[in-house]
C-alpha atoms as a PDB file:
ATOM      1  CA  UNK A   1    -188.976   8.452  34.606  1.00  0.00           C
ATOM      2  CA  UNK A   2    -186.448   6.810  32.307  1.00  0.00           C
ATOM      3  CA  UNK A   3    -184.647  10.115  31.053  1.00  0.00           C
ATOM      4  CA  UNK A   4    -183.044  12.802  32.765  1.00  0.00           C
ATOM      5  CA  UNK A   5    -182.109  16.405  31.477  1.00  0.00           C
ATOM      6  CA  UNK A   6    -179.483  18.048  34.084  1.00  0.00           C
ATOM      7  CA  UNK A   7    -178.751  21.442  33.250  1.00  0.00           C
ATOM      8  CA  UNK A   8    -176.325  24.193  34.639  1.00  0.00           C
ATOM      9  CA  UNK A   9    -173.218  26.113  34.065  1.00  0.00           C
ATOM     10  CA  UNK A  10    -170.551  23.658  35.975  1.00  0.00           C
ATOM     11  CA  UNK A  11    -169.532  20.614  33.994  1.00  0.00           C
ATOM     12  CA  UNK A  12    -168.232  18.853  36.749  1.00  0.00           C
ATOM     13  CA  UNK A  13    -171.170  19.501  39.332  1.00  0.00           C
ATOM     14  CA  UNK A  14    -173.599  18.445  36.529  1.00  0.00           C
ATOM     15  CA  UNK A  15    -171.515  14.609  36.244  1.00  0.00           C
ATOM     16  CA  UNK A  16    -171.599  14.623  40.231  1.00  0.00           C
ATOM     17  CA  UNK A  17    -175.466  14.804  39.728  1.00  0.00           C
ATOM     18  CA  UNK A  18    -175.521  12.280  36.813  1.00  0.00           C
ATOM     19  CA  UNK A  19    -173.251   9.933  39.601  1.00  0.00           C
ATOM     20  CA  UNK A  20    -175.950  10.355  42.169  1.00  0.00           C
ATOM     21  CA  UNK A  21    -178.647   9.369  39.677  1.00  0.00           C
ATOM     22  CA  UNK A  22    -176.623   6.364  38.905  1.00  0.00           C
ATOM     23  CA  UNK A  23    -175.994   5.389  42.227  1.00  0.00           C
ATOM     24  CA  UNK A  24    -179.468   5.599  43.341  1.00  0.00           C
ATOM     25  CA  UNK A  25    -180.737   3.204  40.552  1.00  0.00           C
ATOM     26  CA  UNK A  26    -177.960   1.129  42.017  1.00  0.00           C
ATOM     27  CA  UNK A  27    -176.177   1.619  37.818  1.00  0.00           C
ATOM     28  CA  UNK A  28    -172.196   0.257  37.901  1.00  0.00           C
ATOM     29  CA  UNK A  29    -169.284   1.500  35.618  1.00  0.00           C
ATOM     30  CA  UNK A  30    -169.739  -1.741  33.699  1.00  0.00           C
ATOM     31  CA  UNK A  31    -173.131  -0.766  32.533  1.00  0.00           C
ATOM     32  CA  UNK A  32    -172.463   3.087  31.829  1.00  0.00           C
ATOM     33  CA  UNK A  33    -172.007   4.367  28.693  1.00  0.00           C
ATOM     34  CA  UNK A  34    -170.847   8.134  28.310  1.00  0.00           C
ATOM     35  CA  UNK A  35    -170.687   9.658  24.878  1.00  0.00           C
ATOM     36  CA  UNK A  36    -168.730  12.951  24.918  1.00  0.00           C
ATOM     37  CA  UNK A  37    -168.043  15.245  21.580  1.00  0.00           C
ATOM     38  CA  UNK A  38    -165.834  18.406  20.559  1.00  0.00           C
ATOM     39  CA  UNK A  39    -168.798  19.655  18.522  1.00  0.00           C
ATOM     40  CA  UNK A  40    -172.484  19.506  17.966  1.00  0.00           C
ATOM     41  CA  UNK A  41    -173.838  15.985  18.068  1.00  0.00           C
ATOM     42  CA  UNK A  42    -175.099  15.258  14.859  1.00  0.00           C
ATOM     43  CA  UNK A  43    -177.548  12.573  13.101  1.00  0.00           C
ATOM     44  CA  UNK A  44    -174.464  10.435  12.767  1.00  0.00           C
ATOM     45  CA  UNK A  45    -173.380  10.772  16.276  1.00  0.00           C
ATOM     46  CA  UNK A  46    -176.830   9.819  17.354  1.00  0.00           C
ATOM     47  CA  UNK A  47    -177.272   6.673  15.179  1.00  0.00           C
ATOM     48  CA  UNK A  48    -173.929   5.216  16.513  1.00  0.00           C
ATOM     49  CA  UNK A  49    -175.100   6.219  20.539  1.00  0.00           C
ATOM     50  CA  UNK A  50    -178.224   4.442  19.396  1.00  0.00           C
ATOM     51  CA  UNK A  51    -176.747   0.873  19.079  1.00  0.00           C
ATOM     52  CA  UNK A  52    -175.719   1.151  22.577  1.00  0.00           C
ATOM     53  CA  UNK A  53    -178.896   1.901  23.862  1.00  0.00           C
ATOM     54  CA  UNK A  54    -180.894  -1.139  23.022  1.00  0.00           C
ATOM     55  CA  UNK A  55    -177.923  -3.461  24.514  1.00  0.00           C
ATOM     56  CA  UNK A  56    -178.595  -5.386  27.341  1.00  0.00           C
ATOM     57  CA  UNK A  57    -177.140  -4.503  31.104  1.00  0.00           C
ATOM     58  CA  UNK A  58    -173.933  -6.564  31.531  1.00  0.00           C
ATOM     59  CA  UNK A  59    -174.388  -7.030  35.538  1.00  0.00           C
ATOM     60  CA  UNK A  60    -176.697  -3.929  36.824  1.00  0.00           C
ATOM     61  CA  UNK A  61    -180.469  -4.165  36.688  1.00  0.00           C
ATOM     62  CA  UNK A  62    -180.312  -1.351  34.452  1.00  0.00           C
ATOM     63  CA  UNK A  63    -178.019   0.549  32.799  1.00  0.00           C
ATOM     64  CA  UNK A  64    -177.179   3.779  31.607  1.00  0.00           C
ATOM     65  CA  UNK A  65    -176.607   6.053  28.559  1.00  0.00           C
ATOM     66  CA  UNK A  66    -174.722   9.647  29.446  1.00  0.00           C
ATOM     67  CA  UNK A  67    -175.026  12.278  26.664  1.00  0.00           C
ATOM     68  CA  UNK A  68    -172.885  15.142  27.159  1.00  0.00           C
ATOM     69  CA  UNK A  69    -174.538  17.936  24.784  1.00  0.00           C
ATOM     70  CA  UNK A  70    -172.642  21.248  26.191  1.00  0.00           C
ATOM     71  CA  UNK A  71    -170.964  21.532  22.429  1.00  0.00           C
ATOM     72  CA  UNK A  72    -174.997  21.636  21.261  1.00  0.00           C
ATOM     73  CA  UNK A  73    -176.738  19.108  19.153  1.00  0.00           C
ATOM     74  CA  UNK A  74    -178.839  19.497  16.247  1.00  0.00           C
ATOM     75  CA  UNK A  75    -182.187  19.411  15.169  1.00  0.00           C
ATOM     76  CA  UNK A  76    -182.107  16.048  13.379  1.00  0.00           C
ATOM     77  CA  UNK A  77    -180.029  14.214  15.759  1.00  0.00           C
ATOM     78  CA  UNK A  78    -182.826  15.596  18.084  1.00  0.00           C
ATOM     79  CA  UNK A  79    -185.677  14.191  16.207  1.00  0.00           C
ATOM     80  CA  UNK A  80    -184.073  10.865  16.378  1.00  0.00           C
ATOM     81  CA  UNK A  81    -183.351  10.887  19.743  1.00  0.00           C
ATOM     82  CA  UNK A  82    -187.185  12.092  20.224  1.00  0.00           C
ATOM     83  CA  UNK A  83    -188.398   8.424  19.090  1.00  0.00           C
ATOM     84  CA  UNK A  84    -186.560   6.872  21.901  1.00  0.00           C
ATOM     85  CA  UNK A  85    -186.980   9.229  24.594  1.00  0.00           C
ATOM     86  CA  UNK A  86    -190.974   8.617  23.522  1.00  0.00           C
ATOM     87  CA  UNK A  87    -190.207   4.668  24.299  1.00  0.00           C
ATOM     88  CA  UNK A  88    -187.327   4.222  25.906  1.00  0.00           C
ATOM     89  CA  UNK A  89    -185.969   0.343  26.759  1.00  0.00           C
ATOM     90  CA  UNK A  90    -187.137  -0.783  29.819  1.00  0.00           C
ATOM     91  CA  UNK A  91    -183.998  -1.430  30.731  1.00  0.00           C
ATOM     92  CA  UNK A  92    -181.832   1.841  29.970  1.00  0.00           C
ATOM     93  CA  UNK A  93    -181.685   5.386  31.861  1.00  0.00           C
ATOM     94  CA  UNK A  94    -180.982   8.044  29.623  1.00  0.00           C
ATOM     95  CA  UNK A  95    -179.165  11.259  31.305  1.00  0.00           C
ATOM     96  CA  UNK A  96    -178.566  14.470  29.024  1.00  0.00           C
ATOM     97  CA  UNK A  97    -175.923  16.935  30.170  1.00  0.00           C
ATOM     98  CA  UNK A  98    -175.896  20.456  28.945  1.00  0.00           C
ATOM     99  CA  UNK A  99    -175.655  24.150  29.825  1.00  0.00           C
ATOM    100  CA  UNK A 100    -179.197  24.888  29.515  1.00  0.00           C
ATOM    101  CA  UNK A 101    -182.497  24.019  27.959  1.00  0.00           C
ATOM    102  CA  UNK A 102    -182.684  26.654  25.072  1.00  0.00           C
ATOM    103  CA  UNK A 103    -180.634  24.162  22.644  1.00  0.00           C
ATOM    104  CA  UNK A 104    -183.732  21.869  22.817  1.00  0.00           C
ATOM    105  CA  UNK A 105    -186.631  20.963  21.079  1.00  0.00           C
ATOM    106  CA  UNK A 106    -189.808  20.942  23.762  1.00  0.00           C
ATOM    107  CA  UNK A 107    -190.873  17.752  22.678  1.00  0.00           C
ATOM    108  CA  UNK A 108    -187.403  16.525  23.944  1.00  0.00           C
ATOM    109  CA  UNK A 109    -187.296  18.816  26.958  1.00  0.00           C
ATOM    110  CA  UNK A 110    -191.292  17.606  28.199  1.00  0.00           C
ATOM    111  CA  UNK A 111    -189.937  13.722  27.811  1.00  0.00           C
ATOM    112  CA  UNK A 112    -187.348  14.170  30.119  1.00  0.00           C
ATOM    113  CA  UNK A 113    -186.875  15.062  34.560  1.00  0.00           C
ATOM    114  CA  UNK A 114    -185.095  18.726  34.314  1.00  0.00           C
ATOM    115  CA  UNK A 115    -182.632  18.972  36.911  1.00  0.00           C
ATOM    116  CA  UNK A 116    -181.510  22.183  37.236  1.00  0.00           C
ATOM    117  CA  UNK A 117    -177.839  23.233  39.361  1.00  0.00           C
ATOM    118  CA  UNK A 118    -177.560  26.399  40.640  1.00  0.00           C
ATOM    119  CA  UNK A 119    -174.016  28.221  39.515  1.00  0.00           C
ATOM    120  CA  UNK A 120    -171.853  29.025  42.094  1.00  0.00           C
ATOM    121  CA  UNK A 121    -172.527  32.691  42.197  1.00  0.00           C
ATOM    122  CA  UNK A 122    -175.460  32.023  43.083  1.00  0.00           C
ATOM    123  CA  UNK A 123    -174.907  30.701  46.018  1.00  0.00           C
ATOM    124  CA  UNK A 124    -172.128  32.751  47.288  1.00  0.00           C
ATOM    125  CA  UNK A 125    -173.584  35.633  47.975  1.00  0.00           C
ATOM    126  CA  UNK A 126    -171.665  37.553  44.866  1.00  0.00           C
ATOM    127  CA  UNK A 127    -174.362  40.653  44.504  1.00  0.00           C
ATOM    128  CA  UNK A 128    -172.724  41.468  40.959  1.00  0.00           C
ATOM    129  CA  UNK A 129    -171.814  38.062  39.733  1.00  0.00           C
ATOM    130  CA  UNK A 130    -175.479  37.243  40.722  1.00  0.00           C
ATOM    131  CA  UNK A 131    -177.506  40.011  39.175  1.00  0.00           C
ATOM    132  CA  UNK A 132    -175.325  39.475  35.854  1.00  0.00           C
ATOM    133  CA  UNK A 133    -176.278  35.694  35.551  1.00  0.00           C
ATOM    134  CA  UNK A 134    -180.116  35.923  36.842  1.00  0.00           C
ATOM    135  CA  UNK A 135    -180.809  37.250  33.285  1.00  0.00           C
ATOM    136  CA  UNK A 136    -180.481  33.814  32.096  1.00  0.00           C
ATOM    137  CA  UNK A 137    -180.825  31.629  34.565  1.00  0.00           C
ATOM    138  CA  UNK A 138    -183.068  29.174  34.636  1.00  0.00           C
ATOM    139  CA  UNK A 139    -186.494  28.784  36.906  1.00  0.00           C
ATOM    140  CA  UNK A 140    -184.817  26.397  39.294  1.00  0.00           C
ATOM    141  CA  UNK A 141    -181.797  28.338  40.056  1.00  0.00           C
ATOM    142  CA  UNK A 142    -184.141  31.252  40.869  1.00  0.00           C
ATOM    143  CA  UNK A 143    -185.777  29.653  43.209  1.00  0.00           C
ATOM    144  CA  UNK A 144    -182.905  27.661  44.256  1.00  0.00           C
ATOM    145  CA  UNK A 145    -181.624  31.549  45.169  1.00  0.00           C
ATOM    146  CA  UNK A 146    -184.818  33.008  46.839  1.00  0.00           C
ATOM    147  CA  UNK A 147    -184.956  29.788  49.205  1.00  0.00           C
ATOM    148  CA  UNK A 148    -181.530  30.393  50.029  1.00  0.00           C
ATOM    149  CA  UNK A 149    -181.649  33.977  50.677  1.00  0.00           C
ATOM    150  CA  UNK A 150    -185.136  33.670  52.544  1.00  0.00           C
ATOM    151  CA  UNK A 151    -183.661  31.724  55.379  1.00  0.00           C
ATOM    152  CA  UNK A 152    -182.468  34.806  56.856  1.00  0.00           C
ATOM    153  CA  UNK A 153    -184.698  37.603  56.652  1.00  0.00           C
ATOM    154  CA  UNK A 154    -182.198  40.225  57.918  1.00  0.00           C
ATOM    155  CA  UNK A 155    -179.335  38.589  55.439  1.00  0.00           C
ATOM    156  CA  UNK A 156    -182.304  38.864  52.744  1.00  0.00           C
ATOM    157  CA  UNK A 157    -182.628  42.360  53.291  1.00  0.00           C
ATOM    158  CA  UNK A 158    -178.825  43.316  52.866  1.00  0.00           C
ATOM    159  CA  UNK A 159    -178.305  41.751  49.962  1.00  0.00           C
ATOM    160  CA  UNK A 160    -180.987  43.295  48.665  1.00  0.00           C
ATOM    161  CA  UNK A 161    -179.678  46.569  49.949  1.00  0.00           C
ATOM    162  CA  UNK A 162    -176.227  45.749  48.160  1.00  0.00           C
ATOM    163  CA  UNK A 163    -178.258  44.658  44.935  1.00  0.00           C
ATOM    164  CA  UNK A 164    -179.416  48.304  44.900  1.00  0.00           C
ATOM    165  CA  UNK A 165    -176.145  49.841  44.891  1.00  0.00           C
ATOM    166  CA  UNK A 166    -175.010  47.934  42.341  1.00  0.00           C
ATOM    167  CA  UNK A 167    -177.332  48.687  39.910  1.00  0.00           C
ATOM    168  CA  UNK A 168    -177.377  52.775  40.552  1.00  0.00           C
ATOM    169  CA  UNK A 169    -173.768  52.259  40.228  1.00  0.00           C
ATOM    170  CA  UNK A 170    -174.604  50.704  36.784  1.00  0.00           C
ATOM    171  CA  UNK A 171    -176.960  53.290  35.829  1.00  0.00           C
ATOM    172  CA  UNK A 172    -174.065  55.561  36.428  1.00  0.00           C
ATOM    173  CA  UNK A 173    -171.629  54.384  33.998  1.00  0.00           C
ATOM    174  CA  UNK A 174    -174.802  53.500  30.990  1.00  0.00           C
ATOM    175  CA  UNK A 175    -175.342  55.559  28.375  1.00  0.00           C
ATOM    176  CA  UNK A 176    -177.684  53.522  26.234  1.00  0.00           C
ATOM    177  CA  UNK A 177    -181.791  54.105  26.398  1.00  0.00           C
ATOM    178  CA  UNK A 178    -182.312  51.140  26.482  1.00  0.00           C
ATOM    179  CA  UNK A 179    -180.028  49.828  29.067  1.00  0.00           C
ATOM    180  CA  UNK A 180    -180.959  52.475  31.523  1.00  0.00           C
ATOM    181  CA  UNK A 181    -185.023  51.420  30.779  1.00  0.00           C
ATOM    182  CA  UNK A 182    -184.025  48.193  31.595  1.00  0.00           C
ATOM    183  CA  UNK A 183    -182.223  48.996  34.602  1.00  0.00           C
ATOM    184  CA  UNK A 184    -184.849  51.747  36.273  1.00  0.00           C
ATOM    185  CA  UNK A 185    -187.633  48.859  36.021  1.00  0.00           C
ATOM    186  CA  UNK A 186    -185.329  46.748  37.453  1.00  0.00           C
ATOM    187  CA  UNK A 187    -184.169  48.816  40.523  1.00  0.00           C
ATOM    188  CA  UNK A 188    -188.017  49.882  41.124  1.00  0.00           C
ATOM    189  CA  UNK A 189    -188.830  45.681  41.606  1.00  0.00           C
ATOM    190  CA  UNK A 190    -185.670  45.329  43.795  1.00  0.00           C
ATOM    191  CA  UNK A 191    -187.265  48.619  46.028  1.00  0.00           C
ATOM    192  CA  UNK A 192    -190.547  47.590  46.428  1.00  0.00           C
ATOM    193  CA  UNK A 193    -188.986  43.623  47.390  1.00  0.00           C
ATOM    194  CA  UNK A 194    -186.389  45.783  49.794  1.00  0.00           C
ATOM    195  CA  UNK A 195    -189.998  47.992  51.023  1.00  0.00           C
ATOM    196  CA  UNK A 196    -192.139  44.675  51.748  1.00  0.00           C
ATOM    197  CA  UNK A 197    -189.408  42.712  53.602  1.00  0.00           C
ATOM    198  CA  UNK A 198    -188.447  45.430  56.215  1.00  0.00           C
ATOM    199  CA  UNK A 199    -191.532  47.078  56.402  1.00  0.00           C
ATOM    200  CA  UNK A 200    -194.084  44.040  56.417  1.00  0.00           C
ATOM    201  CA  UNK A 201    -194.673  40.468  57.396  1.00  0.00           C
ATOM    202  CA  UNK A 202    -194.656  38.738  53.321  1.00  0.00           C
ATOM    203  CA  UNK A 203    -193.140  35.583  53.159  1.00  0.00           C
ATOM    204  CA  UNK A 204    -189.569  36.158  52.277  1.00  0.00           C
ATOM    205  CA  UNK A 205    -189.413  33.272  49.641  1.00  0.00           C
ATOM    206  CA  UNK A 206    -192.418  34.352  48.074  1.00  0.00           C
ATOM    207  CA  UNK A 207    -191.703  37.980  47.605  1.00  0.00           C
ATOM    208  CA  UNK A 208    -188.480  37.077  46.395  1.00  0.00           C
ATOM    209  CA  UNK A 209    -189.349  34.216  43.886  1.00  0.00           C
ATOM    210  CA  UNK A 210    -191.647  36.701  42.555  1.00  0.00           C
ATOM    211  CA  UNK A 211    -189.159  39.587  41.931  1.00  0.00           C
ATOM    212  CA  UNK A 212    -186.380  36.697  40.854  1.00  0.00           C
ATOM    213  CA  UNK A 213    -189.267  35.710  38.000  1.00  0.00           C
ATOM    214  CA  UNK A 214    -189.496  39.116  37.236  1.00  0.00           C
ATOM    215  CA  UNK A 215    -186.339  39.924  36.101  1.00  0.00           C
END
């Protein structure tokens, strides 16, 4: 795969991934371009980030083109890009960096390896921070949280148990319909999940991928 697509709320975590990319494919600093921009990247931008990509590698065996698209990107600079993402130089590694996938077409998104990086809260065992953000998270930091959480069945279990505090608490304090629909089909998935791991022998990722998908 020529073209990369890493995705995920930290910057600077996402450029440490783009580094270890680089690294593996044995890229130097000579050969790597990164193209950075205080708004959305336009047609404009594009053609200009386009002469650079059909240069030759100055000393690496390949080298590599770093798009930084968390200020967005539209859909013409997209369709542009699409043409050489479809037939990319032999020669070049293309690496997108951005907050998410929604800003993309899914031509561009299905050309590319999607690297997702978990957020912080999700890893540090924040129950609030974490049921906030799994609204819009993306597949691979939901199961990046159920594998995490499913090495320790008894851990598992407690945060589930402090998941379902949190959201009576919320149900508390809500006044909308709407909000408090949401939120009673939401703490009935996070009681059956809390039901099956204390009471029977499902496998803890599973059963917790599932509800993670869910939500």
């Amino acid at each position: 795969m020529q073209s990369f697509l890493i995705v995920g709320k930290d910057r600077e975590k996402i450029k440490e991934k783009s580094s270890e990319i680089l690294e593996k494919r044995k890229v130097g600093k000579w050969d790597t371009s990164l193209f950075e921009f205080e708004k959305s990247i336009g047609i404009e931008d594009f053609r200009k980030i386009k002469e650079n990509i059909f240069l030759k590698p100055i000393k690496s065996p390949e080298k590599a083109i770093i798009l930084d698209v968390f200020n967005g990107i539209t859909l013409e600079a997209q369709q542009s890009m699409l043409k050489i993402l479809e037939e990319p130089p032999q020669n070049t590694i293309i690496i997108l960096l951005a907050e998410s996938k929604n800003p993309f077409l899914p031509t561009v998104i299905s050309r590319c390896q999607i690297i997702e990086i978990p957020s912080e809260s999700l890893s540090d065992g924040n129950v609030e921070k974490i049921l906030d953000e799994l609204f819009s998270s993306g597949v691979g930091e939901k199961f990046y949280l159920a594998q995490k959480l499913s090495e320790d069945r008894e851990k598992a279990i407690a945060w589930i148990e402090s998941a379902l505090f949190e959201i009576r608490k919320k149900m508390l304090n809500q006044k909308k319909n709407s909000d408090l629909k949401k939120n009673s089909k939401l703490l009935r998935e996070f009681i059956e999940t809390h039901r099956l791991l204390k009471n029977t022998n499902v496998n803890s990722r599973l059963t917790l991928e599932n509800l993670f998908l869910n939500i």
